[in-house]
C-alpha atoms as a PDB file:
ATOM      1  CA  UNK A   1      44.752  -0.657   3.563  1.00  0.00           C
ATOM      2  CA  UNK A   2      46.497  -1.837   0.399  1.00  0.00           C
ATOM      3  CA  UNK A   3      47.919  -5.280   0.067  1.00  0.00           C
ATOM      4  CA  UNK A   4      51.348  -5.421  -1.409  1.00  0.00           C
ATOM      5  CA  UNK A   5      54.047  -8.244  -1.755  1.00  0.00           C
ATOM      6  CA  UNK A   6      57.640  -7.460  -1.396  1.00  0.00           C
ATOM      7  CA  UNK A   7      60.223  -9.180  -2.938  1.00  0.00           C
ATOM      8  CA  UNK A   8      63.572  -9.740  -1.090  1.00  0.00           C
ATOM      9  CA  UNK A   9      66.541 -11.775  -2.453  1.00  0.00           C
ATOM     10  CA  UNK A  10      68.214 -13.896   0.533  1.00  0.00           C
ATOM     11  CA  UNK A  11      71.437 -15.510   0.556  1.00  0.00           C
ATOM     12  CA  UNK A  12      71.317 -18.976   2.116  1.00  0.00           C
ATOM     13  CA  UNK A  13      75.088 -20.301   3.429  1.00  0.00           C
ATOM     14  CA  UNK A  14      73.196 -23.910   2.703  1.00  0.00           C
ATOM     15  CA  UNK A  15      70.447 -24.015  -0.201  1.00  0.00           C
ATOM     16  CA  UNK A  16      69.913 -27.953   0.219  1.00  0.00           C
ATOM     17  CA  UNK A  17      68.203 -27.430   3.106  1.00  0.00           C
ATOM     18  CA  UNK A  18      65.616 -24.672   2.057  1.00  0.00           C
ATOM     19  CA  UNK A  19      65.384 -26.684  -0.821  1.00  0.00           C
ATOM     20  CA  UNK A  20      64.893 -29.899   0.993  1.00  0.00           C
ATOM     21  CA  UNK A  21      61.919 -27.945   3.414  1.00  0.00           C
ATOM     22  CA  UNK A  22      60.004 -26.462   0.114  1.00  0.00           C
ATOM     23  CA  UNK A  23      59.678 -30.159  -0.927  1.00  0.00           C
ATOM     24  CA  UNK A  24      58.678 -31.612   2.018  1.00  0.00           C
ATOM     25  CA  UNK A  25      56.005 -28.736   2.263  1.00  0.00           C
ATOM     26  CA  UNK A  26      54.620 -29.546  -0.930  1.00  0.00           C
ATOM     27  CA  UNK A  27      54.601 -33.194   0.045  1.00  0.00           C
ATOM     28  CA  UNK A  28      52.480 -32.798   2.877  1.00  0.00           C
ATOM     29  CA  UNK A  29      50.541 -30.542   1.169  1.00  0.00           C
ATOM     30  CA  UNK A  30      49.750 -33.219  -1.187  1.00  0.00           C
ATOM     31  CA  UNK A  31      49.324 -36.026   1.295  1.00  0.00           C
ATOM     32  CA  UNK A  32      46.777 -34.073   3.433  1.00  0.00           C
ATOM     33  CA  UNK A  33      44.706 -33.035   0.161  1.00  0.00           C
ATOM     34  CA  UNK A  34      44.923 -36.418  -0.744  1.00  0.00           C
ATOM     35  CA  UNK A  35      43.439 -38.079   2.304  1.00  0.00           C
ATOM     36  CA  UNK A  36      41.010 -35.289   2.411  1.00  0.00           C
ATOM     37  CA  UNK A  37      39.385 -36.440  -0.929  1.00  0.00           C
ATOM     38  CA  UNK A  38      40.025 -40.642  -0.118  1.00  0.00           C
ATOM     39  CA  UNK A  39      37.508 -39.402   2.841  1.00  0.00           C
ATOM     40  CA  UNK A  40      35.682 -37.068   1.134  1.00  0.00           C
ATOM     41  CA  UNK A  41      35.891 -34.044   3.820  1.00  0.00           C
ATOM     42  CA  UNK A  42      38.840 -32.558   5.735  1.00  0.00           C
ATOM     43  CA  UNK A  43      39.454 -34.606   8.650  1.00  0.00           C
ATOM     44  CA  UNK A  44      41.129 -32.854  12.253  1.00  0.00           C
ATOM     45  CA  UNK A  45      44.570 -32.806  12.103  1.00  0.00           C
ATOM     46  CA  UNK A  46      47.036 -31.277  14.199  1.00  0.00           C
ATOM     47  CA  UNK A  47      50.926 -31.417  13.624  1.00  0.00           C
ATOM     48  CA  UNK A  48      50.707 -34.550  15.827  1.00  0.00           C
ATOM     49  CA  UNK A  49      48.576 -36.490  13.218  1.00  0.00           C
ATOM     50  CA  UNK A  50      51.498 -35.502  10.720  1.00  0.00           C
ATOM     51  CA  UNK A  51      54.412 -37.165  10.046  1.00  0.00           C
ATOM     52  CA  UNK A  52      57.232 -34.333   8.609  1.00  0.00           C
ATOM     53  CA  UNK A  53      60.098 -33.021   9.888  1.00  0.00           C
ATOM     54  CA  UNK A  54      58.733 -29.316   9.189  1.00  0.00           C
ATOM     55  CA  UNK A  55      58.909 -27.550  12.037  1.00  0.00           C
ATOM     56  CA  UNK A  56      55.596 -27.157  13.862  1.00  0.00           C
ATOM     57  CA  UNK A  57      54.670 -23.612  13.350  1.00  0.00           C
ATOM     58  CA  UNK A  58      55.130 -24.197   9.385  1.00  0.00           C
ATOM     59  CA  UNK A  59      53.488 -27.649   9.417  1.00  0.00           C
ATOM     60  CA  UNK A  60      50.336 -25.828  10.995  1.00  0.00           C
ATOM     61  CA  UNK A  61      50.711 -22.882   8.140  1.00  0.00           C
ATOM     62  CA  UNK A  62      50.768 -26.255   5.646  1.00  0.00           C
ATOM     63  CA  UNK A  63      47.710 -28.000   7.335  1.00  0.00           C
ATOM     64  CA  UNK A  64      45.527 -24.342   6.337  1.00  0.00           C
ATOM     65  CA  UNK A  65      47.240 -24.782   2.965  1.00  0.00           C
ATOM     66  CA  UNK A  66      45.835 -28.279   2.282  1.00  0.00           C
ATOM     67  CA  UNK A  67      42.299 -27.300   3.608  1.00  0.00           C
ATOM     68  CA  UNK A  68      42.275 -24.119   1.082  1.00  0.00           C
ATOM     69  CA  UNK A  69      43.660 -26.490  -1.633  1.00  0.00           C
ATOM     70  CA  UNK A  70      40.850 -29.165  -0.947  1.00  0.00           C
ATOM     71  CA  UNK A  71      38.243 -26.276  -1.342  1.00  0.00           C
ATOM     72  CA  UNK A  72      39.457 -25.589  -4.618  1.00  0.00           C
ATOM     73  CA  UNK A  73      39.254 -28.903  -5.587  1.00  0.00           C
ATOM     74  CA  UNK A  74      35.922 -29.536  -4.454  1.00  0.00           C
ATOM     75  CA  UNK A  75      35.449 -26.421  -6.247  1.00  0.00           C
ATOM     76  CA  UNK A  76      36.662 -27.345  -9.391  1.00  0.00           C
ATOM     77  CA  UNK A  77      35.947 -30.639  -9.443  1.00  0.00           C
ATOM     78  CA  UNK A  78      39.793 -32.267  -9.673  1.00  0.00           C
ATOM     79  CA  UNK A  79      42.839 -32.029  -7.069  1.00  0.00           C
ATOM     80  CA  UNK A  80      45.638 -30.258  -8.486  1.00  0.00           C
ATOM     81  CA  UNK A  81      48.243 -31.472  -7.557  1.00  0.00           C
ATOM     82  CA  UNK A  82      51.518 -28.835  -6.057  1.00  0.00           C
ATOM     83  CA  UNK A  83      55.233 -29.528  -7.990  1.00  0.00           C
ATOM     84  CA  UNK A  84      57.020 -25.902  -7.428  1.00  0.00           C
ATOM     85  CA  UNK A  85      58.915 -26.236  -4.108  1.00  0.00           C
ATOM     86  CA  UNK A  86      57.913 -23.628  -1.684  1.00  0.00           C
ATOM     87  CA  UNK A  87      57.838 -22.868   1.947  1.00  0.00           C
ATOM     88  CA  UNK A  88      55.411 -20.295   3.621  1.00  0.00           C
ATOM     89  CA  UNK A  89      56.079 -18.931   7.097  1.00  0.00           C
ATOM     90  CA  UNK A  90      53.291 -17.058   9.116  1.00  0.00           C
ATOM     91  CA  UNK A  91      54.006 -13.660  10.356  1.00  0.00           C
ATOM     92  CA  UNK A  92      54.448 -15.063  14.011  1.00  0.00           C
ATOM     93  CA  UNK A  93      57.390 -16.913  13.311  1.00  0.00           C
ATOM     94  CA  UNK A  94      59.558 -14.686  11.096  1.00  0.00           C
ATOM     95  CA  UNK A  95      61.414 -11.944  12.065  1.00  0.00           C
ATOM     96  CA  UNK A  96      63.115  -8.980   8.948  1.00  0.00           C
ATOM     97  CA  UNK A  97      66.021  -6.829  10.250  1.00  0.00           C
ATOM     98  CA  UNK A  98      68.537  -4.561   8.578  1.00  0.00           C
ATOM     99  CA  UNK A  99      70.050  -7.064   6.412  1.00  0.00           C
ATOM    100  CA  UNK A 100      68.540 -10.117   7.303  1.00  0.00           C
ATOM    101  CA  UNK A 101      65.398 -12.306   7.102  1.00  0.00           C
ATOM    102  CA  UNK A 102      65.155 -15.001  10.184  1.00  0.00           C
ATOM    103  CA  UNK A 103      62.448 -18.031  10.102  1.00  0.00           C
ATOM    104  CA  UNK A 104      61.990 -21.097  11.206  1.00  0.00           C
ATOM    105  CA  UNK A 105      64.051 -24.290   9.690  1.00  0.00           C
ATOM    106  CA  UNK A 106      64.799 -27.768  10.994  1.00  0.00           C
ATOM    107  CA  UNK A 107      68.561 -28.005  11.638  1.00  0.00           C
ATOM    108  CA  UNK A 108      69.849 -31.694  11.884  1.00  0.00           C
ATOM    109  CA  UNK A 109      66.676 -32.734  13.522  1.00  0.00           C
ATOM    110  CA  UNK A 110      66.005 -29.601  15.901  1.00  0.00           C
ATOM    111  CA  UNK A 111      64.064 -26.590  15.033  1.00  0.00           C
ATOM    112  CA  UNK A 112      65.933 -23.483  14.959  1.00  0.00           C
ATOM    113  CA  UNK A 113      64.992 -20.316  14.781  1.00  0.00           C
ATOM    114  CA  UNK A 114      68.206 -19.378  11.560  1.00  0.00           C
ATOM    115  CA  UNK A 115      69.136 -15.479   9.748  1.00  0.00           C
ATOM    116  CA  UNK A 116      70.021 -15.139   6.323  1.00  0.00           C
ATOM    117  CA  UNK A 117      71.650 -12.228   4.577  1.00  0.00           C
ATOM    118  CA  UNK A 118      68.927 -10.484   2.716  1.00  0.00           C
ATOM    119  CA  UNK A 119      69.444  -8.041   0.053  1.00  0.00           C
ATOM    120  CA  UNK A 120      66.317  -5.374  -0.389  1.00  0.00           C
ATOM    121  CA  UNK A 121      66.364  -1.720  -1.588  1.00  0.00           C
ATOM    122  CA  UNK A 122      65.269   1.383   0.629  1.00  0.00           C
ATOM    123  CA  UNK A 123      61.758   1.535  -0.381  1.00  0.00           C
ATOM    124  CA  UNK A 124      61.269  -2.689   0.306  1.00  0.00           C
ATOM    125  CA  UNK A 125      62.714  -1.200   4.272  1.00  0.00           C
ATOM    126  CA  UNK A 126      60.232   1.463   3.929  1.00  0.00           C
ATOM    127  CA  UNK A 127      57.471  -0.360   3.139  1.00  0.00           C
ATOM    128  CA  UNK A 128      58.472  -2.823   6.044  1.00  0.00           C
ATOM    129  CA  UNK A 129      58.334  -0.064   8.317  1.00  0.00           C
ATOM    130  CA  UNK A 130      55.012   0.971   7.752  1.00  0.00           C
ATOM    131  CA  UNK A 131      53.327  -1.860   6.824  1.00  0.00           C
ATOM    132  CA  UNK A 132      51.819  -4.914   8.660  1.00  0.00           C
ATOM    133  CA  UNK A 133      53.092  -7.833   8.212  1.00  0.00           C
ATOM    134  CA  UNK A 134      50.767 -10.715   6.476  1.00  0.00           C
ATOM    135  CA  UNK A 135      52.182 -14.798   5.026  1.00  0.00           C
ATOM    136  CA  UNK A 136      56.169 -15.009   3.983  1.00  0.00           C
ATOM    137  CA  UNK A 137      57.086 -16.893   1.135  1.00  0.00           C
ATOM    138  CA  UNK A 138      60.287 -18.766   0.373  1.00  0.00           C
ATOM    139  CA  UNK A 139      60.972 -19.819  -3.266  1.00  0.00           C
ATOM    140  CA  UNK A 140      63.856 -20.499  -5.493  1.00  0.00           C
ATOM    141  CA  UNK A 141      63.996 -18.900  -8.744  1.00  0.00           C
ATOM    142  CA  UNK A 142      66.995 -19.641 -11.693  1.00  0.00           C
ATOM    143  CA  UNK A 143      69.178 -20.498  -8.901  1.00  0.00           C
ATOM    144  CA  UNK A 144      68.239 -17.461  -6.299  1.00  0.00           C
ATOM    145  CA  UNK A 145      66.222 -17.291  -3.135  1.00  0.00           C
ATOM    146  CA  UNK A 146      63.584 -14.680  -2.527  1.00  0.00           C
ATOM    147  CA  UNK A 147      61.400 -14.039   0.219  1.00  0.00           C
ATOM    148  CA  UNK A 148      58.030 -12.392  -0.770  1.00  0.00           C
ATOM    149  CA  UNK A 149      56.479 -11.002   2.034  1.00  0.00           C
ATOM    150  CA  UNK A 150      53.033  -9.753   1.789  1.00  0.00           C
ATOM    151  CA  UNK A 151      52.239  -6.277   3.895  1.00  0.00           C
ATOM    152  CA  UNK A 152      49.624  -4.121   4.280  1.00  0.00           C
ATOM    153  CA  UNK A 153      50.460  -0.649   4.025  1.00  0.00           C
ATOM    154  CA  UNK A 154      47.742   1.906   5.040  1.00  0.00           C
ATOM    155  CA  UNK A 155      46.481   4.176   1.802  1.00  0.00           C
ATOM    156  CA  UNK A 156      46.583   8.086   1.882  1.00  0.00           C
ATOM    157  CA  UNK A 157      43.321   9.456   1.204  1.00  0.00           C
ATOM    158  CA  UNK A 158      43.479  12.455  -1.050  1.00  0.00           C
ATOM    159  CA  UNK A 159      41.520  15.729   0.381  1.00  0.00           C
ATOM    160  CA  UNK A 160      40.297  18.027  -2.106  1.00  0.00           C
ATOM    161  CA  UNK A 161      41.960  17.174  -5.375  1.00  0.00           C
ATOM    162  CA  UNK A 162      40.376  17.035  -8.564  1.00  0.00           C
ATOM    163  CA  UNK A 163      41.088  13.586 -10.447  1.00  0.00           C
ATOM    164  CA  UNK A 164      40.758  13.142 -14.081  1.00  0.00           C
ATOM    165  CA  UNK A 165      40.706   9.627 -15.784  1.00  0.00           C
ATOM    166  CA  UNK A 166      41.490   9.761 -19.380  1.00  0.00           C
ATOM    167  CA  UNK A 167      39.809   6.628 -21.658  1.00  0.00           C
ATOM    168  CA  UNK A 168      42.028   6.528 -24.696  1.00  0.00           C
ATOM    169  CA  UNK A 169      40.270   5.220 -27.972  1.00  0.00           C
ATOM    170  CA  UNK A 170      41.689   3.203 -29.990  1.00  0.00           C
ATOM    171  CA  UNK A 171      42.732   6.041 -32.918  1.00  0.00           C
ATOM    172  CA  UNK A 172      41.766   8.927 -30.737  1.00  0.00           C
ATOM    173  CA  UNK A 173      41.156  10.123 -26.982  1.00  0.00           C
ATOM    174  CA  UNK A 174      37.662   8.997 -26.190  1.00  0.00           C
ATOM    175  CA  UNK A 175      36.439  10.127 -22.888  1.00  0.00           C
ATOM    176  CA  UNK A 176      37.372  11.897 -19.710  1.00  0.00           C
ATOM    177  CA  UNK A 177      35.951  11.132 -16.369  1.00  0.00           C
ATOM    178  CA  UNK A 178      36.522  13.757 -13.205  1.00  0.00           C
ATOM    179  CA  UNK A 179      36.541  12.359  -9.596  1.00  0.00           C
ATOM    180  CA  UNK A 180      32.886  14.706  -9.053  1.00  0.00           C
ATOM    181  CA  UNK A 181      31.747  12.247 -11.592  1.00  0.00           C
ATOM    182  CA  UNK A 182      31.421  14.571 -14.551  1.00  0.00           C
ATOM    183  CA  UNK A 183      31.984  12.813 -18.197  1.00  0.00           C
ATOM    184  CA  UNK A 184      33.385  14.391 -21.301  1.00  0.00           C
ATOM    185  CA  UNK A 185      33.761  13.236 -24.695  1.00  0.00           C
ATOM    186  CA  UNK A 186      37.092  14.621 -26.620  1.00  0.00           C
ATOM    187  CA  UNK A 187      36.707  14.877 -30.357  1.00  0.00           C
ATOM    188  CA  UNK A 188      34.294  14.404 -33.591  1.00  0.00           C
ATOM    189  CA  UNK A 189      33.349  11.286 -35.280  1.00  0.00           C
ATOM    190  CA  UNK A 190      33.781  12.114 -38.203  1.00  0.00           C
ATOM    191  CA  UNK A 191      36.974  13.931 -38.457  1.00  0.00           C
ATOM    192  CA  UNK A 192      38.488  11.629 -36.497  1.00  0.00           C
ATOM    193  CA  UNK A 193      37.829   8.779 -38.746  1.00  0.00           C
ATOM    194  CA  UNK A 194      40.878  10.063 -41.198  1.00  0.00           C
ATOM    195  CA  UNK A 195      43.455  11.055 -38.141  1.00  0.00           C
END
């Protein structure tokens, strides 16, 4: 299986909102990482323990981010801290069509399942088709919304073809490596010192 992220450009009727969610994600993102290192270990928290107005599906998906984040920081020995607005959706709660993308978003105080026209070319539906579906990704870039959706597609294994890896040099073709394992070096020293 090969892991691949596909980009898709949506076309939200109301922007403010997504980018009123990414924010909010981030924030509780931050908040939870925060506490985490005022106590000095994760504590358990469920959406209940959370105060947000993300729906509950994404404020779980948020909770996971925080704990990852704390690792890091534990890790690394500071908390960074998260600034680029973004909203992640697992792949229980979103939902790719034809032409449009449909997730989770809280719509004057109710959750609501909402579609958005999505823009993606033939081989981003082709790769949808086949692939399984892994962590979505909303994000605003110069002005425009993309979903990246991550999918694993499953690999064709090649029967009974010769590969050949070439290791270019830096003035001249160095080495050659088959797929049986067999090396072979191109070229002489010293005549290549003058090409």
């Amino acid at each position: 299986m090969q892991a691949l992220t596909v980009k898709i450009r949506i076309l939200p009727a109301q922007p403010d909102i997504l980018r009123h969610l990414g924010k909010e994600y981030i924030r509780v993102v931050n908040l939870l990482t925060e506490q985490a290192e005022q106590l000095r270990s994760f504590p358990k928290t469920t959406t209940k323990n959370v105060e947000t107005i993300l729906p509950s599906a994404v404020c779980n998906q948020s909770i996971r981010d925080a704990k990852s984040v704390f690792r890091k920081s534990k890790k690394l020995g500071g908390r960074p801290i998260l600034k680029k607005p973004v909203y992640f959706v697992n792949n229980q709660n979103y939902t790719v069509f034809e032409n449009t993308v449909a997730f989770p978003i809280v719509v004057d105080g109710k959750t609501k399942k909402t579609a958005f026209r999505a823009t993606m070319t033939s081989r981003d539906r082709e790769l949808l088709c086949k692939g399984k579906f892994g962590l979505m990704r909303i994000m605003e870039k110069s002005g425009k919304w993309y979903a990246q959706i991550s999918v694993e597609v499953p690999t064709s294994v090649t029967i009974n073809e010769n590969i050949m890896g070439i290791d270019l040099g830096l003035k001249v073709p160095a080495v050659a490596v088959t797929s049986t394992g067999k090396t072979c070096f191109f070229g002489k020293g010293r005549q290549n010192k003058y090409i």
